[in-house]
N, C-alpha and C. Protein backbone atom coordinates (compact mmCIF):
# COMPACT_ATOMS: atom_id res chain seq x y z
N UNK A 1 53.35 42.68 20.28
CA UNK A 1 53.75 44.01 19.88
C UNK A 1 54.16 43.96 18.41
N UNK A 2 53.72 44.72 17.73
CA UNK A 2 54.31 45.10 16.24
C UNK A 2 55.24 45.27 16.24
N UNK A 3 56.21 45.36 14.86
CA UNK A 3 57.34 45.37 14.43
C UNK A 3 57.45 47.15 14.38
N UNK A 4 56.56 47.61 14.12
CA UNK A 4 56.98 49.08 13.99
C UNK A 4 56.78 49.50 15.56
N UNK A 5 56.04 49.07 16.41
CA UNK A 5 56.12 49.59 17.83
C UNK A 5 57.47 49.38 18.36
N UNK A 6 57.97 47.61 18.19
CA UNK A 6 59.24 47.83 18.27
C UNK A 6 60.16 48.49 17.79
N UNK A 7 60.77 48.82 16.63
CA UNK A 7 61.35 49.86 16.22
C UNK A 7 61.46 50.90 17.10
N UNK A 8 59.87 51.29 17.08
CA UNK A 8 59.94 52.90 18.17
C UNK A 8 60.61 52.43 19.12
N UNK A 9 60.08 51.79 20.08
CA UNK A 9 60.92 51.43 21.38
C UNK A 9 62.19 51.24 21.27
N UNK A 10 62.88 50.92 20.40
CA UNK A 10 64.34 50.28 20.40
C UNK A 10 65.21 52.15 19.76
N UNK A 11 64.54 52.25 18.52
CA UNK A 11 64.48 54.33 18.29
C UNK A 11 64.75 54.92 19.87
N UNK A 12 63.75 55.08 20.23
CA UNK A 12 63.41 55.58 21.78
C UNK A 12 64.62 55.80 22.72
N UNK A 13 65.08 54.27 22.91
CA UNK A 13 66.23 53.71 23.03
C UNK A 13 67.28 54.25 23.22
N UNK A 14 67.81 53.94 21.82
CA UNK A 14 69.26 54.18 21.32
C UNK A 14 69.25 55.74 20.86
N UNK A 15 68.46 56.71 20.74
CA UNK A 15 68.30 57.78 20.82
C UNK A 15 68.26 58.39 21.55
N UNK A 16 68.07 58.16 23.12
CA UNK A 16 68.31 58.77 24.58
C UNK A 16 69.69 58.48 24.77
N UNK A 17 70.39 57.32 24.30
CA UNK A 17 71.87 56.62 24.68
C UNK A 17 73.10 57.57 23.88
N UNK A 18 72.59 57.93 22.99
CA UNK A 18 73.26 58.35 21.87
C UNK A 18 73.35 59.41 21.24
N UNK A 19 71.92 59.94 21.34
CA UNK A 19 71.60 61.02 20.59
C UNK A 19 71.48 60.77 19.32
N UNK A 20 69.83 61.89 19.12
CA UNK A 20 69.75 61.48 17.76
C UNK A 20 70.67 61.48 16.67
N UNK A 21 71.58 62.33 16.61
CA UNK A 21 72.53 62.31 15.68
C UNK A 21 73.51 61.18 15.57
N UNK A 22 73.99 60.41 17.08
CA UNK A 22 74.82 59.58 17.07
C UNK A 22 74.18 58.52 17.12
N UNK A 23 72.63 57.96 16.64
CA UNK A 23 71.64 57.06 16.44
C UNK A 23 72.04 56.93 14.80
N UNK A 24 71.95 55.13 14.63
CA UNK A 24 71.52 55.15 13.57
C UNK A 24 70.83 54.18 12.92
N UNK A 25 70.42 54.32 11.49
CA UNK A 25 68.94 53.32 11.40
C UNK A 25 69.54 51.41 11.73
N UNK A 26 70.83 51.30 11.27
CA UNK A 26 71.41 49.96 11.37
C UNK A 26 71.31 49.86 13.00
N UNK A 27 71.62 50.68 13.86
CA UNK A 27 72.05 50.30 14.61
C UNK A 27 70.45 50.09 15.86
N UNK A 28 69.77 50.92 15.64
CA UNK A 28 67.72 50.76 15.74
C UNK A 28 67.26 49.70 15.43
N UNK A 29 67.53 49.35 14.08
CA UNK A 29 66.74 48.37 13.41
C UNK A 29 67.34 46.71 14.41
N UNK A 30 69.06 46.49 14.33
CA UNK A 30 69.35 45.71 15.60
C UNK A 30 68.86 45.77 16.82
N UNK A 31 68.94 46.53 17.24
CA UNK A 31 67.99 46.88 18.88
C UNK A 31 66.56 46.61 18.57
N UNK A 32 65.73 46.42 17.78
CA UNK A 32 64.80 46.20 17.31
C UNK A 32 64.49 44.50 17.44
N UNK A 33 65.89 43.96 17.02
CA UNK A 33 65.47 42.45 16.43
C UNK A 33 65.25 42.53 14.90
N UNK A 34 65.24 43.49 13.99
CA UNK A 34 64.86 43.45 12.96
C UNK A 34 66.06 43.77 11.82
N UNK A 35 65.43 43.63 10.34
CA UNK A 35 66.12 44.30 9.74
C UNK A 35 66.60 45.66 9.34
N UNK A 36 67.69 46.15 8.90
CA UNK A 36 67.33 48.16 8.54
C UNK A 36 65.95 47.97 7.40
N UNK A 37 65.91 47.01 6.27
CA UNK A 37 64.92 47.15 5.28
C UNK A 37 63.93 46.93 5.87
N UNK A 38 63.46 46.42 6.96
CA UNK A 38 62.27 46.49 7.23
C UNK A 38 61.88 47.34 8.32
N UNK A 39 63.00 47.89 8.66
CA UNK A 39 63.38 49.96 9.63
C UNK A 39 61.86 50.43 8.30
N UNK A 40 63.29 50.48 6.86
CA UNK A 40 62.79 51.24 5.68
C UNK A 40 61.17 51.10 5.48
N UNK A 41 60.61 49.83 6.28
CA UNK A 41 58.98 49.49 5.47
C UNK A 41 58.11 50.48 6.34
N UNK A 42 58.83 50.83 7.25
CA UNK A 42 57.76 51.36 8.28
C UNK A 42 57.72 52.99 7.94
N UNK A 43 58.92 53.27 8.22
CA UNK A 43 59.54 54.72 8.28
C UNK A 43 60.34 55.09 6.77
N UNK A 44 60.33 56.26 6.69
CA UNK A 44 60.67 56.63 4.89
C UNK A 44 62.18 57.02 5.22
N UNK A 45 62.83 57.60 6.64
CA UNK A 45 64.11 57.76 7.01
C UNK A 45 64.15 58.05 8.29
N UNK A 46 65.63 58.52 8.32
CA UNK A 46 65.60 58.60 9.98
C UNK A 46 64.58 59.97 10.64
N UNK A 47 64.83 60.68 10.11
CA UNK A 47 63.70 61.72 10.39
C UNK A 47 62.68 61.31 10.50
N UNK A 48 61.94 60.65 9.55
CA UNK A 48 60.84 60.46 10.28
C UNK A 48 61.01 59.71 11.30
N UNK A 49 61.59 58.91 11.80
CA UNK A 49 61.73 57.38 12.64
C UNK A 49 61.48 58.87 13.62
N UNK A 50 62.47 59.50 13.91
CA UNK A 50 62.61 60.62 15.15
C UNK A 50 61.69 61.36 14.95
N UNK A 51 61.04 61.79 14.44
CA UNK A 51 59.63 62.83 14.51
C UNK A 51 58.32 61.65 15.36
N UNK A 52 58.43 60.23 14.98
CA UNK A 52 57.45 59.78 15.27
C UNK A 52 57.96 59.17 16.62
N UNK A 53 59.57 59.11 17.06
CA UNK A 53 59.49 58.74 18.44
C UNK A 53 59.27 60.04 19.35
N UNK A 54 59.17 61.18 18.60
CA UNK A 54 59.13 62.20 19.52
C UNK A 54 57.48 62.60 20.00
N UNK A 55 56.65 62.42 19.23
CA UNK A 55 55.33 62.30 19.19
C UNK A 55 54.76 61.01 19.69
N UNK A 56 55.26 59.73 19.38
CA UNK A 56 54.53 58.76 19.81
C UNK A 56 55.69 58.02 21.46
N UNK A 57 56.69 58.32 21.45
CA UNK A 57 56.98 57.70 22.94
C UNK A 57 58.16 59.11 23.79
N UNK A 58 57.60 60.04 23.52
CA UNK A 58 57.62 60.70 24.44
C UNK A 58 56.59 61.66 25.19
N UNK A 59 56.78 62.16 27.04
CA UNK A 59 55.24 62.88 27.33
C UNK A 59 54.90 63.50 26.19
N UNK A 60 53.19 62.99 26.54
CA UNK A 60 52.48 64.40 25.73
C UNK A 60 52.70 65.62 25.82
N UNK A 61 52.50 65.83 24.88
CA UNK A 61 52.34 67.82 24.72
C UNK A 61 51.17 68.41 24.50
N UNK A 62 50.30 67.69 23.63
CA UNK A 62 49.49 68.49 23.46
C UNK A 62 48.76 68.67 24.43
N UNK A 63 47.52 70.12 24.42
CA UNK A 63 47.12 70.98 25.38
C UNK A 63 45.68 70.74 25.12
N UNK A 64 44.38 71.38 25.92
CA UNK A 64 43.62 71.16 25.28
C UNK A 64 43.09 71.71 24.51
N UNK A 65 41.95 72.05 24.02
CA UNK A 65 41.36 72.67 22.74
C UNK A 65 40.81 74.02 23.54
N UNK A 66 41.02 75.20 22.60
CA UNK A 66 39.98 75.94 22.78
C UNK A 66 38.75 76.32 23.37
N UNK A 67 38.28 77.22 24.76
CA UNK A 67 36.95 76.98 25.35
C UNK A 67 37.04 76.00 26.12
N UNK A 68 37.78 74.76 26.07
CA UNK A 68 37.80 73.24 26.96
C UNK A 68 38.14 73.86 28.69
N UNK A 69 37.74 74.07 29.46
CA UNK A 69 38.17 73.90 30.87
C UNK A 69 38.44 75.14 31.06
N UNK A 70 39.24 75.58 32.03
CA UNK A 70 39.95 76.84 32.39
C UNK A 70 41.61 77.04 31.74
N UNK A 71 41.43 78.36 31.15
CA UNK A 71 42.53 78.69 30.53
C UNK A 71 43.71 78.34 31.56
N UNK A 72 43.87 78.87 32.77
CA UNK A 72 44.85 78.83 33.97
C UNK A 72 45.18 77.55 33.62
N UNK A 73 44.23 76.16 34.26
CA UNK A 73 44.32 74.96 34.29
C UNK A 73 45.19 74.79 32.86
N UNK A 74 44.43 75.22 31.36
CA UNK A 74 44.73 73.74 30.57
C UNK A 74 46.37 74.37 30.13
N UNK A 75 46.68 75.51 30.71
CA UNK A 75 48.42 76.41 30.64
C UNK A 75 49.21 75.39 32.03
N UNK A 76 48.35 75.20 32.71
CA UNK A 76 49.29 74.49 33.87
C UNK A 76 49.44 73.12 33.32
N UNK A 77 48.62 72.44 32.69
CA UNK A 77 48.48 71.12 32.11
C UNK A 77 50.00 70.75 31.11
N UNK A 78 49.61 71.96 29.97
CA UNK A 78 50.85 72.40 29.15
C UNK A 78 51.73 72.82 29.44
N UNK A 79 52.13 73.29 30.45
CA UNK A 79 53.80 73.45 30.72
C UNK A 79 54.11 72.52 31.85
N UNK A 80 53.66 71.17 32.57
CA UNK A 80 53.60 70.20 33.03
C UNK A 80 53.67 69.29 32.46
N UNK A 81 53.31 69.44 30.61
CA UNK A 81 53.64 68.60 30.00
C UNK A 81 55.16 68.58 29.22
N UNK A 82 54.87 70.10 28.54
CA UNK A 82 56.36 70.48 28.09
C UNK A 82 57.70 70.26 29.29
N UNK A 83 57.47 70.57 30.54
CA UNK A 83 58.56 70.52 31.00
C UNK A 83 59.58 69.14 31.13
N UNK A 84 58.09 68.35 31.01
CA UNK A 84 59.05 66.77 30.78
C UNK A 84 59.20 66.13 29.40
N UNK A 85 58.36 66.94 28.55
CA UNK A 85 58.58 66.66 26.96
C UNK A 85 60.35 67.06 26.94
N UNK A 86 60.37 68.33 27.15
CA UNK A 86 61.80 68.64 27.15
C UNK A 86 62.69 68.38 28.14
N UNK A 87 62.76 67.64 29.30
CA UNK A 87 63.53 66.66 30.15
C UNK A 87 63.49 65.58 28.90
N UNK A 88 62.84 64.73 28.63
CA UNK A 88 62.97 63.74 28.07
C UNK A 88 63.80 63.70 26.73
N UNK A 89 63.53 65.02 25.66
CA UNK A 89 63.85 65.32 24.87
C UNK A 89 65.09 65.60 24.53
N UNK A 90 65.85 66.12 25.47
CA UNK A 90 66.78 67.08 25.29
C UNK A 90 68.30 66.10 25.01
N UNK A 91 68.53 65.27 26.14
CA UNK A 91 69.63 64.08 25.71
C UNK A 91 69.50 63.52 23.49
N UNK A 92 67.93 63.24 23.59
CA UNK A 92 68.04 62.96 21.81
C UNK A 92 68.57 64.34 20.78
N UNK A 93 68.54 65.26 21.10
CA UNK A 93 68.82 66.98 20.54
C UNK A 93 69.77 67.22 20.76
N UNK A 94 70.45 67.21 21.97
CA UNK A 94 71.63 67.83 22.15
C UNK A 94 72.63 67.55 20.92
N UNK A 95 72.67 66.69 21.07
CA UNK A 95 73.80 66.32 19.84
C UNK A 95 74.20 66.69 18.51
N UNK A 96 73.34 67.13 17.98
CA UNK A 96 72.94 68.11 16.84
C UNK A 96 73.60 69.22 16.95
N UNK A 97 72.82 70.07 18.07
CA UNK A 97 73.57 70.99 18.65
C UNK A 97 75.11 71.67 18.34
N UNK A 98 75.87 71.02 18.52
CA UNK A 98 77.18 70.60 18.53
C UNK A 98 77.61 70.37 17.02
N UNK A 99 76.91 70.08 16.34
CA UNK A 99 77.17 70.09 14.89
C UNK A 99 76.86 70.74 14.07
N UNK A 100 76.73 71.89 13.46
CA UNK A 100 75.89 72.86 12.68
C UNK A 100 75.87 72.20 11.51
N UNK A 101 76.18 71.56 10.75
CA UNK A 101 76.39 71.10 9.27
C UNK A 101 75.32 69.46 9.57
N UNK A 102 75.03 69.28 10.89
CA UNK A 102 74.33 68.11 10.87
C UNK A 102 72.80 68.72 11.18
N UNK A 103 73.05 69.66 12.39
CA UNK A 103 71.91 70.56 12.26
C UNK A 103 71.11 71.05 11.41
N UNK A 104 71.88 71.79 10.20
CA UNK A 104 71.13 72.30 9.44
C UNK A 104 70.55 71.10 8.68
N UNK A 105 71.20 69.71 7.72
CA UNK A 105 70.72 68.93 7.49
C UNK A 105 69.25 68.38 8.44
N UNK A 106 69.50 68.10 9.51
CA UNK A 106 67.90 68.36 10.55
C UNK A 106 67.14 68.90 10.16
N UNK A 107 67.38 70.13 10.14
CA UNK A 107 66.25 71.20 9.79
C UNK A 107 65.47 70.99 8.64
N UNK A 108 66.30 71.19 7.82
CA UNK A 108 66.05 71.13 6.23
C UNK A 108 65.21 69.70 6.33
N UNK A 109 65.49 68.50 6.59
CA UNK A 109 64.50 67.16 6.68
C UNK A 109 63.46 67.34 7.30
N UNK A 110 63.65 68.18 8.65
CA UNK A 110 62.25 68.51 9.57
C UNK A 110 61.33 69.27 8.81
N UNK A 111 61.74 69.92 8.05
CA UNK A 111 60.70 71.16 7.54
C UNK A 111 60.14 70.16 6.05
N UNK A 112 60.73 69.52 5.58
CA UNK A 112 60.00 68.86 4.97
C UNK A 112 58.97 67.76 5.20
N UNK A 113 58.71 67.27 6.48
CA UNK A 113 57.32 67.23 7.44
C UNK A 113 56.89 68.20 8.10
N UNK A 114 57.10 68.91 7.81
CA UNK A 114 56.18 70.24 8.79
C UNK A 114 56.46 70.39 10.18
N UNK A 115 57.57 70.19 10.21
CA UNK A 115 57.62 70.02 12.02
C UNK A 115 59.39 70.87 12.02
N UNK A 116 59.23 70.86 13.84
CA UNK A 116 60.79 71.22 13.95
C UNK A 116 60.07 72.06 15.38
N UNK A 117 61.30 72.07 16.09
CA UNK A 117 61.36 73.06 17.01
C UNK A 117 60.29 74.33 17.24
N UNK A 118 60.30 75.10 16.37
CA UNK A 118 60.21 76.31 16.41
C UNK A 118 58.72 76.77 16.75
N UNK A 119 58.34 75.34 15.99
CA UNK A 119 56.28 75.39 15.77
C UNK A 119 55.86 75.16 16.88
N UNK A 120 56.68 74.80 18.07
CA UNK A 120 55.89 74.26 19.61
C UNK A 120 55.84 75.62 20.06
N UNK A 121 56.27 77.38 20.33
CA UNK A 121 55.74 78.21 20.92
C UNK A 121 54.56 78.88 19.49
N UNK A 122 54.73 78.16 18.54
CA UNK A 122 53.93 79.17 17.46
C UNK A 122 52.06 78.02 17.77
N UNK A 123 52.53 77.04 18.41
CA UNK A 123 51.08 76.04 18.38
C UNK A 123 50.29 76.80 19.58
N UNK A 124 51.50 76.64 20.55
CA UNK A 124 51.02 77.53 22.20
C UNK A 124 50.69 79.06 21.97
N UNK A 125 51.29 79.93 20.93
CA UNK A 125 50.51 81.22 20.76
C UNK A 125 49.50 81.08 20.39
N UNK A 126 49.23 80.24 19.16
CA UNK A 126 48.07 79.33 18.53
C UNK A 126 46.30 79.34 19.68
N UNK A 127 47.08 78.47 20.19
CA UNK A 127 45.77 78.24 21.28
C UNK A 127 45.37 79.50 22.22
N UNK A 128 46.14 80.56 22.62
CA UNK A 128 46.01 81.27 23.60
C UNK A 128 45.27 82.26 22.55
N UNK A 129 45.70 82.63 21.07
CA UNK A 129 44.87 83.53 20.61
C UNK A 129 43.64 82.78 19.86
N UNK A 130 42.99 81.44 19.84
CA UNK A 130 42.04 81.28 20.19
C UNK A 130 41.15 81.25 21.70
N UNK A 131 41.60 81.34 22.25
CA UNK A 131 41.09 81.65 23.44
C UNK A 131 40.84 83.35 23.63
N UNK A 132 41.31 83.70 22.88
CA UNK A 132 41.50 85.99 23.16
C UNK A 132 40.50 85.88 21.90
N UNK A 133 40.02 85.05 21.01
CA UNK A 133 38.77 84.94 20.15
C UNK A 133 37.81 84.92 20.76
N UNK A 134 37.43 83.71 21.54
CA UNK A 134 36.46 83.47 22.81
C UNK A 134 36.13 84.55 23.34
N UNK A 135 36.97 85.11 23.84
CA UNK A 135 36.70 86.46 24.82
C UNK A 135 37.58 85.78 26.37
N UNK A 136 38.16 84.42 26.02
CA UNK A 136 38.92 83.90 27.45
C UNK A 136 39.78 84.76 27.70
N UNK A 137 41.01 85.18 27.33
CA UNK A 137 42.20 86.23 26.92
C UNK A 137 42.04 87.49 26.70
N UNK A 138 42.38 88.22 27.60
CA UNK A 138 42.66 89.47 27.18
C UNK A 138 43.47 90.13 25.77
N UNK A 139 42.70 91.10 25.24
CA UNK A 139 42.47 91.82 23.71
C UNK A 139 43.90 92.27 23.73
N UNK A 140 44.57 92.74 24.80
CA UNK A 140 45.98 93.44 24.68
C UNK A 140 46.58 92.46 25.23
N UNK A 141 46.77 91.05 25.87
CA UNK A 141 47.52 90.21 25.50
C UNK A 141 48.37 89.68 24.79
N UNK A 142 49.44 89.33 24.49
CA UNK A 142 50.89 89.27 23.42
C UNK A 142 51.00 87.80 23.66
N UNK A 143 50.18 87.23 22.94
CA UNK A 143 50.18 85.45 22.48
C UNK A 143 51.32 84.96 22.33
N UNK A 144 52.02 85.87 21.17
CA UNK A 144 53.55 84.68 20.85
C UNK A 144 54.58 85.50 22.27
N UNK A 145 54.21 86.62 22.73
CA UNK A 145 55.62 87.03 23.90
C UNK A 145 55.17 85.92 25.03
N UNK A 146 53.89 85.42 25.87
CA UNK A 146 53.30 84.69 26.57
C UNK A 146 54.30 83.11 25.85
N UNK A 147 54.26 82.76 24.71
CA UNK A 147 54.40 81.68 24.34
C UNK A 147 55.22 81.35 24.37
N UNK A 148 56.29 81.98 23.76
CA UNK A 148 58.00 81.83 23.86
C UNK A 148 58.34 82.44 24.99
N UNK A 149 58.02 83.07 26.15
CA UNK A 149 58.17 83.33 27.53
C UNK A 149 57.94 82.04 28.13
N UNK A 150 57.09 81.01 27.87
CA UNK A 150 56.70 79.73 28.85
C UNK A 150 57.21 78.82 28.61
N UNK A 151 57.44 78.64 27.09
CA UNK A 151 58.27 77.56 26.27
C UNK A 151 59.33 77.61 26.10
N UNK A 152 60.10 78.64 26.38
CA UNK A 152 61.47 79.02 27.03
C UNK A 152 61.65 78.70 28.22
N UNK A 153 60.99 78.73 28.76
CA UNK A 153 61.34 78.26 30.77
C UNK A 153 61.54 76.83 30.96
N UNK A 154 60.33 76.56 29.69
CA UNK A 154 60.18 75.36 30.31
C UNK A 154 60.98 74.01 29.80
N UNK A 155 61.93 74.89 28.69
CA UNK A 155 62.98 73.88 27.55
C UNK A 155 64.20 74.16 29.15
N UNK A 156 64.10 75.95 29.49
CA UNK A 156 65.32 75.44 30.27
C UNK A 156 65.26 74.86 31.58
N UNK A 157 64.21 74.94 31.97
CA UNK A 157 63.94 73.84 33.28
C UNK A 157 64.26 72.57 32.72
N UNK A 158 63.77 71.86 32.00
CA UNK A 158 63.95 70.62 31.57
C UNK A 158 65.78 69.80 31.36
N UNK A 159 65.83 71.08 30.71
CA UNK A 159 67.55 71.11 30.84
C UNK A 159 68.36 70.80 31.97
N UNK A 160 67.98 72.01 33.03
CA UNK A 160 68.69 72.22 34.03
C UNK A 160 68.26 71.06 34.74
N UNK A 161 67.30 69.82 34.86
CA UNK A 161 66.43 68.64 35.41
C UNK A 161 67.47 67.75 35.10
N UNK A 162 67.72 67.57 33.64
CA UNK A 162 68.53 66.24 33.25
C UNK A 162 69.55 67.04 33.74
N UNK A 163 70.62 67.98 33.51
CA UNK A 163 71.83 68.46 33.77
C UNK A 163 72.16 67.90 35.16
N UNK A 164 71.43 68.53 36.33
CA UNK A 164 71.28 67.59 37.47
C UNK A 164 70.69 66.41 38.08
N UNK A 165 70.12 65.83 37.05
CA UNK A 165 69.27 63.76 37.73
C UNK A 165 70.01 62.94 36.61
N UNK A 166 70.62 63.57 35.71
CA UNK A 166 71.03 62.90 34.52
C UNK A 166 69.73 62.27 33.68
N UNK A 167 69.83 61.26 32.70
CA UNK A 167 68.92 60.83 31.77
C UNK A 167 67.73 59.87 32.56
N UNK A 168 68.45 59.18 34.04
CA UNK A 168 67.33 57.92 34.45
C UNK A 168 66.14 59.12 35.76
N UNK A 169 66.72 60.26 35.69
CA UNK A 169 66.24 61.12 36.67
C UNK A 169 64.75 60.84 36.23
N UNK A 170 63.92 61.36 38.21
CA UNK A 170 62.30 61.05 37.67
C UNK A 170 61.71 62.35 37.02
N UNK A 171 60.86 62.08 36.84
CA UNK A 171 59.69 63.20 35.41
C UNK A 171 59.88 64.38 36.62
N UNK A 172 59.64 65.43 36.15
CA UNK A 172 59.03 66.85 36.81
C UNK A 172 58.05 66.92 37.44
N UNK A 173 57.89 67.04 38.69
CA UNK A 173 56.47 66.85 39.26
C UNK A 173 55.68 67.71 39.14
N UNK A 174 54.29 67.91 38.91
CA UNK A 174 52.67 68.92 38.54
C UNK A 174 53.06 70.32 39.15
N UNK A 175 53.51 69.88 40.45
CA UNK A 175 54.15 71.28 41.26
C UNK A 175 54.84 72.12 40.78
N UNK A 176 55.70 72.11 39.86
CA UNK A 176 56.63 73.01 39.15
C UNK A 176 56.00 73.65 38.30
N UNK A 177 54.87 73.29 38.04
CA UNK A 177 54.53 73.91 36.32
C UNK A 177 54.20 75.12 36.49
N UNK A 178 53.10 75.53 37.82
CA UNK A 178 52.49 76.72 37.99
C UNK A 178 53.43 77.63 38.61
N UNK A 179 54.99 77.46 39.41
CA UNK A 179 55.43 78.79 39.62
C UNK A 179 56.01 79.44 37.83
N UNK A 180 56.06 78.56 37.04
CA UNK A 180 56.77 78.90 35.81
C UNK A 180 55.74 80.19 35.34
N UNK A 181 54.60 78.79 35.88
CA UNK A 181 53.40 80.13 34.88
C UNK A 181 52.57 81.28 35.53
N UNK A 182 52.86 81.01 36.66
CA UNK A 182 52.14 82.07 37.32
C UNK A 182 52.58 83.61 36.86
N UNK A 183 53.61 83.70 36.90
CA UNK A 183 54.61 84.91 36.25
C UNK A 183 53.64 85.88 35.33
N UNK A 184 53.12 84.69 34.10
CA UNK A 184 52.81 85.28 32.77
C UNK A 184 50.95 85.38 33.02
N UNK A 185 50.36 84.64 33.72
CA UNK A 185 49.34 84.79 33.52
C UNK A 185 48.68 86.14 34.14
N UNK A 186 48.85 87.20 34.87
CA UNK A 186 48.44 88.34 34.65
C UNK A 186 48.43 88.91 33.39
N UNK A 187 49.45 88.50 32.59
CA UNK A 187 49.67 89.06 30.98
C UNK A 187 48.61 88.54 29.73
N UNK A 188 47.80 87.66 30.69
CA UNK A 188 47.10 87.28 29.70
C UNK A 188 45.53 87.86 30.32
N UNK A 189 45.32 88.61 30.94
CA UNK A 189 43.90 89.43 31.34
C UNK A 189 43.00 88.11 31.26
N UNK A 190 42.98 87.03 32.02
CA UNK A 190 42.34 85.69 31.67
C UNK A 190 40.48 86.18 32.28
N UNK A 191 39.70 85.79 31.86
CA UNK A 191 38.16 86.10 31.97
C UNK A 191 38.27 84.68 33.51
N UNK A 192 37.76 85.54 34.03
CA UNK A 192 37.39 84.64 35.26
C UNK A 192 36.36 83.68 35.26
């Protein structure tokens, strides 16, 4: 295993234990076996270290492409994925939370990679109004109300998952995803 895989894993880690905020690169780079300067060779700071454990060792998220399969399916896929992206997620976030002056520092670092919170219902409106391009989606369909309607459920399911199994609790099972979504998909006039 690489030195930067380790990192992630040991990131991964001490970032579920701790929270990202109460994570830090000295204390990663030890859990690692390594040095913080050679934390520094891999990763440019802690932000990134956490953008790339959030993408590379936690569930997938992404959905599939455009036209790929059945709209129904690749929405059940994606909020089956989100719901344990955000089980998994939520212990490293919380912590922030709780701090607004550390928060906003977050932000402000996140947005200088292009990332953050906010872009996961703007990716999922994303895809659904390529699909209402297609002709998959209905023309009077409301992409971002559909988006932040599903990606809202499914941050607070995830929540309410760890709240009650705590952090070692198991993943969300496939079964849950579709009463979330069943709700919204009349709203999307889906082409049969």
């Amino acid at each position: 295993m690489s030195a930067r895989e380790r990192i992630l894993d040991a990131a991964a880690e001490v970032m579920r234990a701790r929270g990202a905020a109460g994570a830090t690169t000295k204390e990663i780079a030890r859990a690692a076996g390594y040095s913080e300067a050679l934390l520094y060779k891999h990763f440019r700071d802690k932000e990134e270290l956490l953008l790339r454990v959030l993408h590379e060792r936690m569930p997938a998220f992404q959905g599939a492409a455009a036209g790929e399969g059945e709209v129904a399916a690749n929405l059940a896929v994606l909020t089956h994925r989100a719901l344990n992206f955000y089980l998994r997620a939520f212990p490293m976030m919380a912590s922030m939370a709780a701090r607004p002056r550390l928060m906003a520092t977050t932000r402000d670092a996140l947005a200088k990679y292009g990332s953050g919170p906010q872009l996961v219902p703007v990716a999922v409106a994303g895809y659904l109004r390529d699909e209402q391009r297609l002709g998959r989606v209905g023309a009077a369909a409301d992409p971002d109300a559909v988006a932040a309607l599903l990606m809202g459920a499914c941050f607070q399911q995830g929540f309410l998952r760890y709240f009650a199994d705590g952090p070692d609790g198991p993943d969300i099972p496939e079964s849950e995803a579709l009463p979330l979504l069943a709700p919204l998909l009349p709203h999307l006039d889906l082409d049969p």
